[in-house]
C-alpha atoms as a PDB file:
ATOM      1  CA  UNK A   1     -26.429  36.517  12.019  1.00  0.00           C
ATOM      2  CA  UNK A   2     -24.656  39.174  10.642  1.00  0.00           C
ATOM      3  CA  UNK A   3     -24.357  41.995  12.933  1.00  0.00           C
ATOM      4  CA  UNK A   4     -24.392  45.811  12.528  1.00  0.00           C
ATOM      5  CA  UNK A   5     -25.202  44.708   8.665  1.00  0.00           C
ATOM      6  CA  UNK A   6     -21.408  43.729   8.179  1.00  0.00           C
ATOM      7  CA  UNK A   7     -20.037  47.238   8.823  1.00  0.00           C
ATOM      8  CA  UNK A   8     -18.338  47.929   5.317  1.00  0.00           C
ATOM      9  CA  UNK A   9     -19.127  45.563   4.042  1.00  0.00           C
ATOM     10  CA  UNK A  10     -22.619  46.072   4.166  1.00  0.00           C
ATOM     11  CA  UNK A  11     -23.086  45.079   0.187  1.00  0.00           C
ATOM     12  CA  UNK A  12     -20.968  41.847   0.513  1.00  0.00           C
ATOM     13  CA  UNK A  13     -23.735  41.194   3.742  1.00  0.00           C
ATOM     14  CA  UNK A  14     -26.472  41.165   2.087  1.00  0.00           C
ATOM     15  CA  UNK A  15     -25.360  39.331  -0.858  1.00  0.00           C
ATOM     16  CA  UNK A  16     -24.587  36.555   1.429  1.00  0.00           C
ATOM     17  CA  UNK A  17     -27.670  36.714   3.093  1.00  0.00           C
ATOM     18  CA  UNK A  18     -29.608  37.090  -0.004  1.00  0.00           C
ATOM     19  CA  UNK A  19     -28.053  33.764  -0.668  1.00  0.00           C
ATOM     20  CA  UNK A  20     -28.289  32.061   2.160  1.00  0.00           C
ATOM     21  CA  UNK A  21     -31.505  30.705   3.595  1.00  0.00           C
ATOM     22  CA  UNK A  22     -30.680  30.524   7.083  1.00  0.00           C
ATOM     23  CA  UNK A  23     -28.434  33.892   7.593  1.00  0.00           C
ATOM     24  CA  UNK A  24     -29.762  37.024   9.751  1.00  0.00           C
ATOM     25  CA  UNK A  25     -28.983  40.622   9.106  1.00  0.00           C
ATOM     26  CA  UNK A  26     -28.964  42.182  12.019  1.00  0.00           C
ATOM     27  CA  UNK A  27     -28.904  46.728  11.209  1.00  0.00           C
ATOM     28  CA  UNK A  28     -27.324  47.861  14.630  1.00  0.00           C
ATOM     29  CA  UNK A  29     -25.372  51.149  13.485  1.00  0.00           C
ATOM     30  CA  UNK A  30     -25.919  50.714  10.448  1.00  0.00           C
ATOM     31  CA  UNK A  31     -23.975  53.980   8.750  1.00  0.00           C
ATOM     32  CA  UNK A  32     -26.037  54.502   5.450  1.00  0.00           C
ATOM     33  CA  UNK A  33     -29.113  54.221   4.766  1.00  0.00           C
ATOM     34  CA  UNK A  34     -29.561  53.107   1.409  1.00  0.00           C
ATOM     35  CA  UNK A  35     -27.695  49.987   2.869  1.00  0.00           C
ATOM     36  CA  UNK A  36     -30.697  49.883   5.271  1.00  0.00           C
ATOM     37  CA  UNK A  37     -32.952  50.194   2.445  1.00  0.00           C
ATOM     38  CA  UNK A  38     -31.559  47.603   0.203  1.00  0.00           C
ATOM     39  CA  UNK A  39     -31.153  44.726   3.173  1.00  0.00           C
ATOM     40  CA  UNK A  40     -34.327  45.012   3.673  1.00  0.00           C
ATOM     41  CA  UNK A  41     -35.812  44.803   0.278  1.00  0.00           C
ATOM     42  CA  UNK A  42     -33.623  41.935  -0.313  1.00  0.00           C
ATOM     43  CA  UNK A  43     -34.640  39.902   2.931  1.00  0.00           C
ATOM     44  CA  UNK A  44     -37.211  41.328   4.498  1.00  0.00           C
ATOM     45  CA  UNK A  45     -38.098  38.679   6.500  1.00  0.00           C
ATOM     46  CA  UNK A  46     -34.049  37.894   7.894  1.00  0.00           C
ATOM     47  CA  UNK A  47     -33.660  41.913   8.747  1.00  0.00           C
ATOM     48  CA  UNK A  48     -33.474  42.601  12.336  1.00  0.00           C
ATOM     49  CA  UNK A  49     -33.834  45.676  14.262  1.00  0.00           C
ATOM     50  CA  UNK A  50     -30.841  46.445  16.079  1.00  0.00           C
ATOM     51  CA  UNK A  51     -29.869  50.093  17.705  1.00  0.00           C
ATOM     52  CA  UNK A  52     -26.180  49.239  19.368  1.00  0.00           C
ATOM     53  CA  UNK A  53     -27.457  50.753  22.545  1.00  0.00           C
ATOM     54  CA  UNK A  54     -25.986  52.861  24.592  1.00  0.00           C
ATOM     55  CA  UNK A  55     -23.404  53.610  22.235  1.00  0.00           C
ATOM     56  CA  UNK A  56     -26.000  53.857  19.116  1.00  0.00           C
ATOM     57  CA  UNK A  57     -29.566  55.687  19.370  1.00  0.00           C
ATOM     58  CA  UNK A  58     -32.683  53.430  19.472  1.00  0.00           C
ATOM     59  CA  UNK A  59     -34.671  56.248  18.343  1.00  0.00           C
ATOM     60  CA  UNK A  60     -32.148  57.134  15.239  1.00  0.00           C
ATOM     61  CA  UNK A  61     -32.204  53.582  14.433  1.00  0.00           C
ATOM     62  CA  UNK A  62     -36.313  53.122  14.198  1.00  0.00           C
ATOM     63  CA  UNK A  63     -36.801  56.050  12.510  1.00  0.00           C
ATOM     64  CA  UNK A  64     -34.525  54.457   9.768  1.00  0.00           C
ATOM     65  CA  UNK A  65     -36.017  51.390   9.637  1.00  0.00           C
ATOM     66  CA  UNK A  66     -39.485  53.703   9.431  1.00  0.00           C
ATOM     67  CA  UNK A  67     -37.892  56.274   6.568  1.00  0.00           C
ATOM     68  CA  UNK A  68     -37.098  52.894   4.580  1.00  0.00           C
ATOM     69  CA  UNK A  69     -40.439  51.120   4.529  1.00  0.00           C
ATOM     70  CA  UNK A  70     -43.869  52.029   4.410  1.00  0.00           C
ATOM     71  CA  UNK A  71     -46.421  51.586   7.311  1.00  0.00           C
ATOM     72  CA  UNK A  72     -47.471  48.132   7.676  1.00  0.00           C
ATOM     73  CA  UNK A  73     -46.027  44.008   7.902  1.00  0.00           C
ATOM     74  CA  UNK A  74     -42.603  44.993   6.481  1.00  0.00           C
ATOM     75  CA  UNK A  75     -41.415  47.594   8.320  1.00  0.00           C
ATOM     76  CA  UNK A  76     -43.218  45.681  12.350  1.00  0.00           C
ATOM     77  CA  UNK A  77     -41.335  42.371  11.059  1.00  0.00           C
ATOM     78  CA  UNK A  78     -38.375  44.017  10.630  1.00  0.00           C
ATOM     79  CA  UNK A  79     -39.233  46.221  13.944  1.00  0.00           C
ATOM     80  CA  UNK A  80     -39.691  43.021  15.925  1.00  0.00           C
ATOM     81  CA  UNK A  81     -42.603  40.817  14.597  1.00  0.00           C
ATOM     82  CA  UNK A  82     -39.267  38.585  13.093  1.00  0.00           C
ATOM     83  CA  UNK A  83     -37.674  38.446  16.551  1.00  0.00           C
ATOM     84  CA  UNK A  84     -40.591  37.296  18.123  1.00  0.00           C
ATOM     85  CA  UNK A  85     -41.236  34.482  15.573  1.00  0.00           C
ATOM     86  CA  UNK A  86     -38.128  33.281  16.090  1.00  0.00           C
ATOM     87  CA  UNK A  87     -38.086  33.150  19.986  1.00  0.00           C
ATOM     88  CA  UNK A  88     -41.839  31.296  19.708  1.00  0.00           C
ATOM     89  CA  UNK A  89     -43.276  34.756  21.648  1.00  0.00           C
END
């Protein structure tokens, strides 16, 4: 997994994720939003929630992932539905 979608390198993240079936982006502080955006068009299902806390703001970082996708199976997989696939819950 990449965390906090590779920092600065946020474009060079998802390329390599894009590319690779088995890497995780994880969006924990994620700075910019259009990088939020365009991770998770590109892999929707390998996006993970992520909020840094307590140094980043869960509710800052949902409301991102919510601005970015519409209601509905993108925007819950990305919210957790892909974390709990993974873990078998």
């Amino acid at each position: 997994m990449i965390s906090q979608l590779g920092g600065l390198n946020w474009l060079t993240a998802i390329e390599l994720a894009r590319e690779t079936p088995n890497l995780y982006l994880g969006l924990s502080t994620a700075g910019v939003i259009f990088a939020v955006r365009l991770a998770i068009d590109e892999v929707p299902d390998r996006t993970l929630f992520g909020s840094d806390a307590p140094y980043g703001d869960p509710s800052l970082a949902r409301a991102t992932v919510e601005r970015v996708t519409r209601p509905g199976m993108v925007g819950d997989r990305v919210l957790g539905g892909t974390l709990a696939e993974l873990l078998g819950l």
